[in-house]
N, C-alpha and C. Protein backbone atom coordinates (compact mmCIF):
# COMPACT_ATOMS: atom_id res chain seq x y z
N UNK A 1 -4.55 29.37 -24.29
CA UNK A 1 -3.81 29.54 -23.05
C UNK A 1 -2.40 30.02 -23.39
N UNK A 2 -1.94 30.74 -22.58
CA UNK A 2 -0.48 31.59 -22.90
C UNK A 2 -0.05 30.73 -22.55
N UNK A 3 1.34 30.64 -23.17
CA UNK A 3 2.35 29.03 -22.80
C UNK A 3 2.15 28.37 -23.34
N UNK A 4 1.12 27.62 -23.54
CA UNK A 4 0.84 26.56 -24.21
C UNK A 4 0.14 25.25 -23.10
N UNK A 5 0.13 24.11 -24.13
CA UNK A 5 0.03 23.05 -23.48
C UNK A 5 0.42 22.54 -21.53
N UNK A 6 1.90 22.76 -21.98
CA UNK A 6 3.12 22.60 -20.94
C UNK A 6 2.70 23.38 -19.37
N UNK A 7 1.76 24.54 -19.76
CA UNK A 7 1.63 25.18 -18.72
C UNK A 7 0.47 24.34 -17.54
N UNK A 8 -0.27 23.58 -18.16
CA UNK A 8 -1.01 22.44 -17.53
C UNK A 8 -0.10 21.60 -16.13
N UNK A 9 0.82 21.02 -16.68
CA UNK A 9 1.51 20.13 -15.57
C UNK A 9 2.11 21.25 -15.14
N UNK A 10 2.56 22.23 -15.48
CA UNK A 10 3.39 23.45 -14.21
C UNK A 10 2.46 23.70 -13.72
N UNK A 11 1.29 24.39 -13.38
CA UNK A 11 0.47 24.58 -12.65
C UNK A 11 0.07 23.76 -11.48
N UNK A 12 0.30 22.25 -11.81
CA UNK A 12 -0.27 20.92 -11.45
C UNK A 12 1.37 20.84 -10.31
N UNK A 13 2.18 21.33 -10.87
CA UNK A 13 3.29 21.04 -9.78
C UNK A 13 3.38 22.12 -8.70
N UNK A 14 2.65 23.05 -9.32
CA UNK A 14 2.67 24.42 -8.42
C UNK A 14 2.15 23.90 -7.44
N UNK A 15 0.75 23.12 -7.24
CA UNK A 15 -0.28 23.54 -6.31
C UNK A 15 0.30 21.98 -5.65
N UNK A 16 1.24 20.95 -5.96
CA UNK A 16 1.48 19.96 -5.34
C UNK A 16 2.50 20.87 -4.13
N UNK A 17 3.28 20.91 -5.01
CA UNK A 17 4.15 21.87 -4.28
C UNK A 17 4.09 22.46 -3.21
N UNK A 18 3.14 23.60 -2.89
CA UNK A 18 2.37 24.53 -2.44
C UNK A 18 2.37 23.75 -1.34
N UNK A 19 1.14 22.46 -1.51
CA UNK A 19 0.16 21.59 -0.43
C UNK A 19 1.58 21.02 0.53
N UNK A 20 2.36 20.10 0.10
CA UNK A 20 3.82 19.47 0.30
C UNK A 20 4.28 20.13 1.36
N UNK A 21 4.59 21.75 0.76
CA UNK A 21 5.50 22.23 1.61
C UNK A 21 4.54 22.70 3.04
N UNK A 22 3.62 23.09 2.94
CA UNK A 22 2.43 23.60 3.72
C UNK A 22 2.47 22.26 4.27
N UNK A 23 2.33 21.57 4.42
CA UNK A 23 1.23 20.13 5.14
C UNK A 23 3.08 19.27 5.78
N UNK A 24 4.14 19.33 5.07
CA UNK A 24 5.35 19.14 5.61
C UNK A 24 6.11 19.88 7.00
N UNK A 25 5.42 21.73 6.59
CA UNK A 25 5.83 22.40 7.75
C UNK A 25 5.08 22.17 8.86
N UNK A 26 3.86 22.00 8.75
CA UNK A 26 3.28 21.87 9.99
C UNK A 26 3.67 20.72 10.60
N UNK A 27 4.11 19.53 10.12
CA UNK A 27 3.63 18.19 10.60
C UNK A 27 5.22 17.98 11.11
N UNK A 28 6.39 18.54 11.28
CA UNK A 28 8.03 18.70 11.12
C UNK A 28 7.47 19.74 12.71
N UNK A 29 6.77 20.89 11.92
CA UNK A 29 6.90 22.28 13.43
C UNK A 29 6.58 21.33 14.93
N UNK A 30 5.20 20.50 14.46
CA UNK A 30 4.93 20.07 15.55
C UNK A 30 5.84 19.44 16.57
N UNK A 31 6.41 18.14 15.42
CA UNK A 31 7.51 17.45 15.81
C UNK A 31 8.35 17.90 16.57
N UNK A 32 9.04 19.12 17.18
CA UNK A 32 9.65 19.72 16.95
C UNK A 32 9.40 20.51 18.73
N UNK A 33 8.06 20.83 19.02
CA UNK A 33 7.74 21.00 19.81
C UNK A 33 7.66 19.95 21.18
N UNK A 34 8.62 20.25 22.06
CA UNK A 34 8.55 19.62 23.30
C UNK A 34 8.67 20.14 24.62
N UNK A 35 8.33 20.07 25.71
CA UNK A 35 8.41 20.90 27.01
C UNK A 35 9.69 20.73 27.10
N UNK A 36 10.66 21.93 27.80
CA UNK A 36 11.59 22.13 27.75
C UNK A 36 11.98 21.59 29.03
N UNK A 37 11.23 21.16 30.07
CA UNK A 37 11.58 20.14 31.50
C UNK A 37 10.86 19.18 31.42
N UNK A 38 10.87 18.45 29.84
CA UNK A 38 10.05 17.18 29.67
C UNK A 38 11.25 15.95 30.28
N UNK A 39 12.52 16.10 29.77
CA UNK A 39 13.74 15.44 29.90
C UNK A 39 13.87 15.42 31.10
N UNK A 40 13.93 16.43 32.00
CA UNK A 40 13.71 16.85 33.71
C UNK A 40 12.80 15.59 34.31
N UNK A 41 11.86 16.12 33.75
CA UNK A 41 10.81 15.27 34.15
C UNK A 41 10.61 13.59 33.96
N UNK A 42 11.26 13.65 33.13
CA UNK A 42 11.44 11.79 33.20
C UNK A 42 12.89 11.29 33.58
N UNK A 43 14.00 11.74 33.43
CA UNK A 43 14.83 11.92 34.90
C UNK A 43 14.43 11.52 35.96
N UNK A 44 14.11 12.12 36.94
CA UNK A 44 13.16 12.34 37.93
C UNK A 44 12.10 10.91 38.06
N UNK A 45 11.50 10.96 36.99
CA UNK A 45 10.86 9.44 37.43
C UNK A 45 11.48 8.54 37.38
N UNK A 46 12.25 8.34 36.03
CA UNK A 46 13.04 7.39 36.39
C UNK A 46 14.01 6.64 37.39
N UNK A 47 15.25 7.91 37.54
CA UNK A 47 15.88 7.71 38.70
C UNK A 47 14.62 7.24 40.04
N UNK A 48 13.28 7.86 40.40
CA UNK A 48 12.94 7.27 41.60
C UNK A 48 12.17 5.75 41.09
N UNK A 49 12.40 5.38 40.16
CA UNK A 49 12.06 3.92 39.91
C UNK A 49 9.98 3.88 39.48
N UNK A 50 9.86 5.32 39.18
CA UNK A 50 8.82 5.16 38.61
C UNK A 50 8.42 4.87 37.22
N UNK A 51 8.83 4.10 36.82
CA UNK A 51 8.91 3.53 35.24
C UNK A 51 7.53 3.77 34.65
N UNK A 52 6.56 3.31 34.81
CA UNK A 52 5.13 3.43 34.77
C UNK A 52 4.74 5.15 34.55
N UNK A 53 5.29 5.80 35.51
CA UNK A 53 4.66 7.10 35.30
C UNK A 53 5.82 7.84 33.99
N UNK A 54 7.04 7.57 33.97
CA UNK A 54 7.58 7.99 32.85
C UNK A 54 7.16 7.78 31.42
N UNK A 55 6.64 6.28 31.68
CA UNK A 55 5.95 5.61 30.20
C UNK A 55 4.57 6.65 29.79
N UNK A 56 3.98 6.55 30.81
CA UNK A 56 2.60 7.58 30.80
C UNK A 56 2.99 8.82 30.59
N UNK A 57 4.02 9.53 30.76
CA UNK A 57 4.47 11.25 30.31
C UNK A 57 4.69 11.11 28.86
N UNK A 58 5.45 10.22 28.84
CA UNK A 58 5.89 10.21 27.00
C UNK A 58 4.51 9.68 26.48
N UNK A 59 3.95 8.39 26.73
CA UNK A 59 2.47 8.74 25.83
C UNK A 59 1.68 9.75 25.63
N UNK A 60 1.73 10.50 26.92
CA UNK A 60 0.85 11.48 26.68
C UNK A 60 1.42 12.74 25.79
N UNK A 61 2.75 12.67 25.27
CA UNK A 61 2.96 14.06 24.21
C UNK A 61 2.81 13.17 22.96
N UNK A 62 2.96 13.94 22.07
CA UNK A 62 2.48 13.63 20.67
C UNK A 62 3.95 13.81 19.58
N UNK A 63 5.08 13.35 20.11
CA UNK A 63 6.09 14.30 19.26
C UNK A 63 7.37 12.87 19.13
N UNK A 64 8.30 12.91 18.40
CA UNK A 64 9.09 11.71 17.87
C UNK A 64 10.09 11.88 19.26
N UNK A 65 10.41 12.81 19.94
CA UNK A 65 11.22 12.58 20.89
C UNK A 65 10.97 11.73 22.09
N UNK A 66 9.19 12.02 22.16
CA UNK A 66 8.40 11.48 23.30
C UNK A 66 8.30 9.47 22.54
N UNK A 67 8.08 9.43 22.14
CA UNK A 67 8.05 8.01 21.14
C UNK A 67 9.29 7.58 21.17
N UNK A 68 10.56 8.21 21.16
CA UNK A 68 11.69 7.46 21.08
C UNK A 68 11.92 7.16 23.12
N UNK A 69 11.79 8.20 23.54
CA UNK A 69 12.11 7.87 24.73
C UNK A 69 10.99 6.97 25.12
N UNK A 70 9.85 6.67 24.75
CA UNK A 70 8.98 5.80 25.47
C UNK A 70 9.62 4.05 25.13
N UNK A 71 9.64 4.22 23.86
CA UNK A 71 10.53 3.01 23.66
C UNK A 71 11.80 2.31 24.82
N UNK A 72 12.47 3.59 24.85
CA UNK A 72 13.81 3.37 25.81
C UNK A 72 13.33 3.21 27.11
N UNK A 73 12.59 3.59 27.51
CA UNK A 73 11.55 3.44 29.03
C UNK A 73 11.21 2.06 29.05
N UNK A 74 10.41 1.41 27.96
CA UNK A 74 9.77 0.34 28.23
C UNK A 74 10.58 -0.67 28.36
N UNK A 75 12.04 -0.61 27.37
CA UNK A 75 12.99 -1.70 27.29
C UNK A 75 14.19 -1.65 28.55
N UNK A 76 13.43 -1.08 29.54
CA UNK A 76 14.58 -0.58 31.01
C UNK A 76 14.43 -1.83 31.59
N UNK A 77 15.84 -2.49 32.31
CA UNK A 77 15.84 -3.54 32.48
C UNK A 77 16.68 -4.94 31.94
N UNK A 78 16.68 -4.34 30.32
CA UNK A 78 17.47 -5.14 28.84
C UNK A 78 18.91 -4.54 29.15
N UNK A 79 19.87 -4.88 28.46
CA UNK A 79 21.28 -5.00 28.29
C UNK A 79 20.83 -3.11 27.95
N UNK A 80 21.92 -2.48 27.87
CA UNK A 80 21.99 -1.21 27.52
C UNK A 80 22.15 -1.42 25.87
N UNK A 81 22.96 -2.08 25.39
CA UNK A 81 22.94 -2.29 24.05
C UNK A 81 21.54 -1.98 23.10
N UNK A 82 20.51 -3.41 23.78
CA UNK A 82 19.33 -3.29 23.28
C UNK A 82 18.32 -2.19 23.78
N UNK A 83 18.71 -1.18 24.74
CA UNK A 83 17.57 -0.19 24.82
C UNK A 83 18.30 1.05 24.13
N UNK A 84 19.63 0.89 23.12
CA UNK A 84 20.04 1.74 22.57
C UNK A 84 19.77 1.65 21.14
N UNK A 85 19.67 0.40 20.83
CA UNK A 85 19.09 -0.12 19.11
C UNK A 85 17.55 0.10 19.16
N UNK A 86 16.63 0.44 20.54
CA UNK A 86 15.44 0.24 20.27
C UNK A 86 15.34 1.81 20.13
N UNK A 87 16.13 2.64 20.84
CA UNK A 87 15.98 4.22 20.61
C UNK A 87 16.27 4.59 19.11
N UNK A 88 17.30 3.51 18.50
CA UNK A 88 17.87 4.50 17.21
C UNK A 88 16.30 3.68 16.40
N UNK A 89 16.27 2.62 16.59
CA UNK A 89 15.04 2.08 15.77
C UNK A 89 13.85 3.23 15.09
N UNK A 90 13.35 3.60 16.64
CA UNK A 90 12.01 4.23 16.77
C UNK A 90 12.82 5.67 16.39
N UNK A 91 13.67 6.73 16.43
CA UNK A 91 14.40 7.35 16.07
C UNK A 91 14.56 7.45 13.86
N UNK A 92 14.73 6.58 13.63
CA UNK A 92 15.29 5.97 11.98
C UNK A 92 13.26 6.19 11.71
N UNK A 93 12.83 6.05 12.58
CA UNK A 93 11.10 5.75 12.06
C UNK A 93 10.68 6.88 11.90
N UNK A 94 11.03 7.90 12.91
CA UNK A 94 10.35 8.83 12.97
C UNK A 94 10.82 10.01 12.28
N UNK A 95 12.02 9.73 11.34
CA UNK A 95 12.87 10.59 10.66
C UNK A 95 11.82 10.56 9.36
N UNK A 96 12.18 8.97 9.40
CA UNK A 96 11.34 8.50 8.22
C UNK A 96 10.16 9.16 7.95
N UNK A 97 8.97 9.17 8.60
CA UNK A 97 8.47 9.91 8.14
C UNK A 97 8.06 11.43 8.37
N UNK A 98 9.14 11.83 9.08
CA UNK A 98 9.38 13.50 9.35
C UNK A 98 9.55 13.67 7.21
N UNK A 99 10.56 13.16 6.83
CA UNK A 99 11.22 13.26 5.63
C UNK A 99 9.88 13.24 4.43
N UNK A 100 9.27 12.01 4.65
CA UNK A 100 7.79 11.70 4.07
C UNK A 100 7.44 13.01 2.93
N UNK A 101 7.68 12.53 1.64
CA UNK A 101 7.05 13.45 0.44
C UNK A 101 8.30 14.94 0.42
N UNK A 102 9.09 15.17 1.23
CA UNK A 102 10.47 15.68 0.61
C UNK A 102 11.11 15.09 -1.03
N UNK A 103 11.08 13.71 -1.18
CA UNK A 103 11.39 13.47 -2.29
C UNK A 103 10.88 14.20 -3.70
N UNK A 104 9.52 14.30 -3.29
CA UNK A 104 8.82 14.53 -4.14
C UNK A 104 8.83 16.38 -4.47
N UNK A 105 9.12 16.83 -3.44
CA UNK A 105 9.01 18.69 -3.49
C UNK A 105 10.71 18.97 -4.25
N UNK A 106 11.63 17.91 -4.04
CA UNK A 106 12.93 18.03 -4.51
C UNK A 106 12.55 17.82 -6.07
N UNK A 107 12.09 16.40 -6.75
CA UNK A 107 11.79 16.39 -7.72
C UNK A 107 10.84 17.27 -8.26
N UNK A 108 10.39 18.15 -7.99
CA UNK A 108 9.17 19.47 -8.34
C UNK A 108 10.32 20.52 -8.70
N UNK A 109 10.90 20.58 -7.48
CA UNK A 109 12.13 21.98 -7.93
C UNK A 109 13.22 21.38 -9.31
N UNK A 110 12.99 20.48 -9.59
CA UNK A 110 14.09 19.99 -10.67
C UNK A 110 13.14 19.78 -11.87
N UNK A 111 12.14 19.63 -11.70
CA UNK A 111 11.16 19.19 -12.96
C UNK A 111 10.76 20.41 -13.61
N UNK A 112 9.67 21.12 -12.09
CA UNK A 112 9.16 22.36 -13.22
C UNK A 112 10.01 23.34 -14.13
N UNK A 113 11.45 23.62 -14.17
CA UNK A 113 11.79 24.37 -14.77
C UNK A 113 12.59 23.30 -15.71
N UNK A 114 12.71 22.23 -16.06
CA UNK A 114 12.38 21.40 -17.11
C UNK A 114 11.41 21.66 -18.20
N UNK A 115 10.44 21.34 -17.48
CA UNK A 115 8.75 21.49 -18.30
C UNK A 115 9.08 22.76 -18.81
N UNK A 116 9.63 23.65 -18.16
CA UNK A 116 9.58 25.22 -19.23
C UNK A 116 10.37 24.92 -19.81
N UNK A 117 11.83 24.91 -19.80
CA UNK A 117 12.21 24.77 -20.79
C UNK A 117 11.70 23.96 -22.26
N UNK A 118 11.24 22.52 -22.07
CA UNK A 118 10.77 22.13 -23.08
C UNK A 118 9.48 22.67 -23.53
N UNK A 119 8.75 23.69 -22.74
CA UNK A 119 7.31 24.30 -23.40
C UNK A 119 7.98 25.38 -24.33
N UNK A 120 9.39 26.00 -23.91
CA UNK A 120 9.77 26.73 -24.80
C UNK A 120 10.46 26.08 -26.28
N UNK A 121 10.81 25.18 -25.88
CA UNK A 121 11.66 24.56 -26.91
C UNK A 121 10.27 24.29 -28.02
N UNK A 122 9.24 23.88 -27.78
CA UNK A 122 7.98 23.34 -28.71
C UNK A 122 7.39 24.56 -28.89
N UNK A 123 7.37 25.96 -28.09
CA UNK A 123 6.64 26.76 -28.16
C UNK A 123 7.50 27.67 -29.95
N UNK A 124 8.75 27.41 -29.71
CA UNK A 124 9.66 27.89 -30.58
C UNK A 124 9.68 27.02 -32.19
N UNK A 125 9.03 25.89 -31.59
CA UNK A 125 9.25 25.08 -32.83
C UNK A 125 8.07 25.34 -33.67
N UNK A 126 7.52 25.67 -32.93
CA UNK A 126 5.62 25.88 -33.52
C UNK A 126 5.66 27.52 -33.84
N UNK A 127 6.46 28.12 -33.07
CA UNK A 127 6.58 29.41 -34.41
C UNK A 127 7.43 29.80 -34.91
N UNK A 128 8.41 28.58 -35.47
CA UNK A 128 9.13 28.52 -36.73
C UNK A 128 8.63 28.03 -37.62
N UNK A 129 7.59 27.43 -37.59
CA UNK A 129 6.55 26.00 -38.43
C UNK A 129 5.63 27.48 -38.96
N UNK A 130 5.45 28.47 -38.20
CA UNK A 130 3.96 29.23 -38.85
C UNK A 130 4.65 30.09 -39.39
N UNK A 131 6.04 30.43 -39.43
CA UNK A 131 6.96 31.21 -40.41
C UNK A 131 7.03 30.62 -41.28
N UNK A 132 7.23 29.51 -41.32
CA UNK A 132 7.71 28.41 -42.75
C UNK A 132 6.49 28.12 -43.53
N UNK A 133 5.41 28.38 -43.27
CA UNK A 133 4.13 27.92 -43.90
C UNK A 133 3.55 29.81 -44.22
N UNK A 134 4.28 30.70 -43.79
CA UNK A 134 3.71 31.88 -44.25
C UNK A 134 4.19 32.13 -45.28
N UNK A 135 5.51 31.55 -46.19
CA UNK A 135 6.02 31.78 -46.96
C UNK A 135 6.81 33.51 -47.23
N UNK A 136 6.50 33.73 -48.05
CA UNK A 136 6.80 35.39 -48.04
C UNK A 136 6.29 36.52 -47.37
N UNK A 137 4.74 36.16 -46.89
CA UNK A 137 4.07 37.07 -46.04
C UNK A 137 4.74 36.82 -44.72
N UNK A 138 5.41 36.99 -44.25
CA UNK A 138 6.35 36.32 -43.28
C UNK A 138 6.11 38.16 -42.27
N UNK A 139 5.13 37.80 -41.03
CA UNK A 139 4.89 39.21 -40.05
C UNK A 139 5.79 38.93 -38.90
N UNK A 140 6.26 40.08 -38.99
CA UNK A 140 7.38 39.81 -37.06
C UNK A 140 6.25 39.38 -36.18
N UNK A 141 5.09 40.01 -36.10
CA UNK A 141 4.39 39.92 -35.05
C UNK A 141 4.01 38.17 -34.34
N UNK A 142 3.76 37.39 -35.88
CA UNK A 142 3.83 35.81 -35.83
C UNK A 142 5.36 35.35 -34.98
N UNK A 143 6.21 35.72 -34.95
CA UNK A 143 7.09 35.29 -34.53
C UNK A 143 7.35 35.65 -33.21
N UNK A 144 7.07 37.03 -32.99
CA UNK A 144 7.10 37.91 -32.00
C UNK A 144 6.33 36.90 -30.84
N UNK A 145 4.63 36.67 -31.16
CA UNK A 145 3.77 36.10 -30.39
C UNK A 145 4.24 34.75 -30.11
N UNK A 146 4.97 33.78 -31.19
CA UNK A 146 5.26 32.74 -30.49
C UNK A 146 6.39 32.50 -29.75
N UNK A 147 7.42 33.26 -29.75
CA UNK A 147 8.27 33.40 -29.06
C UNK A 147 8.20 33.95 -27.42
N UNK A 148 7.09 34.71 -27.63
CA UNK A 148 6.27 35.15 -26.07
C UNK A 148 5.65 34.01 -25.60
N UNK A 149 4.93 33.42 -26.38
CA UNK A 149 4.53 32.01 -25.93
C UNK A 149 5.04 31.33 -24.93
N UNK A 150 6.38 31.09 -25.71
CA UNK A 150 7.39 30.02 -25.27
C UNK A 150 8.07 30.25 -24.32
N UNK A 151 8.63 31.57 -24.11
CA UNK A 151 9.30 31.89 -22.43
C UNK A 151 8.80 32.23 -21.78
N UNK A 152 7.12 32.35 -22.15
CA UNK A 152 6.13 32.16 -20.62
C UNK A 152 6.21 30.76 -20.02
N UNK A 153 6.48 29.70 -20.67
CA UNK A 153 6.58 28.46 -20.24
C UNK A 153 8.05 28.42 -19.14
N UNK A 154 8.84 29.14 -20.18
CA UNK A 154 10.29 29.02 -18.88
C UNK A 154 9.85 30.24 -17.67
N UNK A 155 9.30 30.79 -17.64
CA UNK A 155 9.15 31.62 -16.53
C UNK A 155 8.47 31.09 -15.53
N UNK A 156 7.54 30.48 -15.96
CA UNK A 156 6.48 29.70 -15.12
C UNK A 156 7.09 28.76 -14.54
N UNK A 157 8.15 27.44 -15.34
CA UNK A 157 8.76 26.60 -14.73
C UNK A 157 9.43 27.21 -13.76
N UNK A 158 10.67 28.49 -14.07
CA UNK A 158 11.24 28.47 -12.68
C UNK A 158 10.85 29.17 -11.69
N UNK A 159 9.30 29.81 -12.08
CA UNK A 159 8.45 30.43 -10.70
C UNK A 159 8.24 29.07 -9.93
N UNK A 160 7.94 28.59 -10.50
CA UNK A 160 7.48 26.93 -9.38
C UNK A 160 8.96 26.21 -9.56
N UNK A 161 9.75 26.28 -9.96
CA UNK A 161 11.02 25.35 -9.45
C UNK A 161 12.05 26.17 -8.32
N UNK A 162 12.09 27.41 -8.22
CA UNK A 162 12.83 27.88 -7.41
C UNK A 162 11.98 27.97 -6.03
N UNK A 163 10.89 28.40 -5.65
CA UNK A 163 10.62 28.30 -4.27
C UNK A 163 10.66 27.02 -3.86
N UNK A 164 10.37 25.72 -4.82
CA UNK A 164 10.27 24.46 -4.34
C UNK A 164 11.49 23.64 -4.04
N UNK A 165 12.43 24.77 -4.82
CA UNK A 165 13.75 24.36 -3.77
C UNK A 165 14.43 24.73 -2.62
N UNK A 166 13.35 26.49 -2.38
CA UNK A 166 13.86 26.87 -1.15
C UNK A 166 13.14 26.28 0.12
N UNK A 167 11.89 25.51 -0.94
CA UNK A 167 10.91 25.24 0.48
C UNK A 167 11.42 23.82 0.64
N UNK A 168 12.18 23.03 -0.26
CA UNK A 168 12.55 21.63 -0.08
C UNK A 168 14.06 22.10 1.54
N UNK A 169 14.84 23.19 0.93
CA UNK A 169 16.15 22.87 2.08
C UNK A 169 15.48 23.37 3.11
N UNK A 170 14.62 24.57 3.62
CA UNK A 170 13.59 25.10 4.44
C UNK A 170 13.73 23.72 5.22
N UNK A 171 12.40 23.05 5.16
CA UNK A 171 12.23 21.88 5.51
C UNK A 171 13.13 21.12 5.81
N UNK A 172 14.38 20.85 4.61
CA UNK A 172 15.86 19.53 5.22
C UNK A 172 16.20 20.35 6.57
N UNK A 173 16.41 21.67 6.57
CA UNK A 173 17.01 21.97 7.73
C UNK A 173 16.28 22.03 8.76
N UNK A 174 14.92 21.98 8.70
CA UNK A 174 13.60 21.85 10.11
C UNK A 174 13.83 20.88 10.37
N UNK A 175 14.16 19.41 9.38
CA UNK A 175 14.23 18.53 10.13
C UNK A 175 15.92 17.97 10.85
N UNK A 176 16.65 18.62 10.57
CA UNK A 176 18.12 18.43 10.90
C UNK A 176 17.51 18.80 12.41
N UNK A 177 17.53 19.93 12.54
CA UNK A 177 17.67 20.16 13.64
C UNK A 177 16.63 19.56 14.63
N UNK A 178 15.44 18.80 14.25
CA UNK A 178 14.64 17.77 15.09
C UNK A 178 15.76 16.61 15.17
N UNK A 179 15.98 16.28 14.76
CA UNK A 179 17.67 15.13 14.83
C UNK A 179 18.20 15.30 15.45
N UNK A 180 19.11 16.51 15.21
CA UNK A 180 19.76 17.41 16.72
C UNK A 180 19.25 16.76 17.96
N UNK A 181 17.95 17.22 17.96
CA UNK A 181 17.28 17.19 19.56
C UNK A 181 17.14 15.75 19.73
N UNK A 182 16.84 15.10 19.09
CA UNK A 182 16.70 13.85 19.47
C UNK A 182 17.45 12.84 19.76
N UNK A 183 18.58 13.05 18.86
CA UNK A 183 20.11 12.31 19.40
C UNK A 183 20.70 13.29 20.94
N UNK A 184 20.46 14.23 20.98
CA UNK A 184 21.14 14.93 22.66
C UNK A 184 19.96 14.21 23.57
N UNK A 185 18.43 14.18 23.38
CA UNK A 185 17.97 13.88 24.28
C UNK A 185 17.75 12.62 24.35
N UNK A 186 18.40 11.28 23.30
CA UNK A 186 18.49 10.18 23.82
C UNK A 186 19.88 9.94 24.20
N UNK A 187 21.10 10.78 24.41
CA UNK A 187 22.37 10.60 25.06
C UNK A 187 22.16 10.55 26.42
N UNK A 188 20.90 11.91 26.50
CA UNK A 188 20.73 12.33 28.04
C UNK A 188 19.78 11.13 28.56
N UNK A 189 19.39 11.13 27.67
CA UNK A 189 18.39 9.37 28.43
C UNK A 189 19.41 8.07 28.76
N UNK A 190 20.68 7.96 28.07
CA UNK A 190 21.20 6.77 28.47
C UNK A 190 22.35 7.36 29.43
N UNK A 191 22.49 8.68 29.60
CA UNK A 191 23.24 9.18 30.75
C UNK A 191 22.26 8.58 31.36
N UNK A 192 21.12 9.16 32.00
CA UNK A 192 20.26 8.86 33.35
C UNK A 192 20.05 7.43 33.73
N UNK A 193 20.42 6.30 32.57
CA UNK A 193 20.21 5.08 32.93
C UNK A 193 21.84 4.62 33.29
N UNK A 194 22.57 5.64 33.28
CA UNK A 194 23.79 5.35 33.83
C UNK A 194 24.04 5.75 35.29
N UNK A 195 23.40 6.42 35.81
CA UNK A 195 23.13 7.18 37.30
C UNK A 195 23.06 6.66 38.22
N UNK A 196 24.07 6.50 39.28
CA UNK A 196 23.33 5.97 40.20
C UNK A 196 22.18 5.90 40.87
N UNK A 197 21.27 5.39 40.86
CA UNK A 197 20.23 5.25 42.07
C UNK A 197 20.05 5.84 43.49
């Protein structure tokens, strides 16, 4: 195998990588998605004292904004304090696992071009070792080949460490801006529980 050994776990981070960022975007895009007169719409119930049917709009979407406001719906009634700790609660949860396996695509962009480097560093050591044991028959080409060896390993690392860092901030910033939305649309939720009737 060209590279060597080393090229085993780069490969192995490639395709983690790959899956991570793929299976992160979708599951963040969704998040992300909400009717744009969903907020309208539970307004509206609320202010007319339909609590019940607001609870039932937010169950029925599938998204961390709809989950935080269902929370704040159910605790209507409590001190404002506590239906504001129960929004950041369910809010802190759903970040949580918006974020879910980011750690891991950050440590990929910092590792694989590690692993090259050290496949080069061994790839180099191993054809200084077959120079030193050729004695006088000493061919460029032996040196030539292991030296090709060895910065196929660094190439490979930072083919898989650089997209996995563009696909790690990609992602930090998909989810910033689900944050965004979710802190304006639980301000606008404790505006409406400030409203008169």
């Amino acid at each position: 195998m060209k590279g060597g050994i080393m090229m085993i776990p780069i490969a192995i981070l490639f395709v983690i990588a790959v899956y991570i960022f793929i299976e992160r975007y979708m599951v963040i895009r969704r998040s992300a998605e909400i009717d744009d007169n969903f907020m309208n719409k539970i307004r509206d119930l609320v202010i007319n004292g339909n609590i019940e049917g607001a609870r039932s709009l937010c169950l029925s979407k599938d998204s961390p904004i709809a989950r935080m406001l269902e929370k704040g719906i159910s605790r209507i009634g409590n001190p404002l304090k506590d239906i504001t700790t129960s929004i950041e609660n369910v809010a802190n949860l759903e970040v949580f696992k918006m974020e879910k396996k980011l750690a891991t695509l950050a440590t990929i962009a910092g590792a694989a071009p590690m692993l090259g480097f050290l496949g080069t560093v061994t790839g180099m050591i191993k054809a200084f070792w077959q120079l030193s044991q050729a004695g006088s028959n000493i061919v460029p080409e032996q040196l030539a080949g292991g030296i090709y060896e060895a910065m196929i390993t660094t190439a490979a690392g930072l083919i898989v460490g650089i997209p996995a860092y563009f696909g790690y901030n990609i992602l930090a910033t998909m989810i910033k801006k689900v944050v965004f939305k979710m802190e304006a649309t639980s301000v606008e939720f404790i505006d409406v529980l400030h409203e008169p009737v």
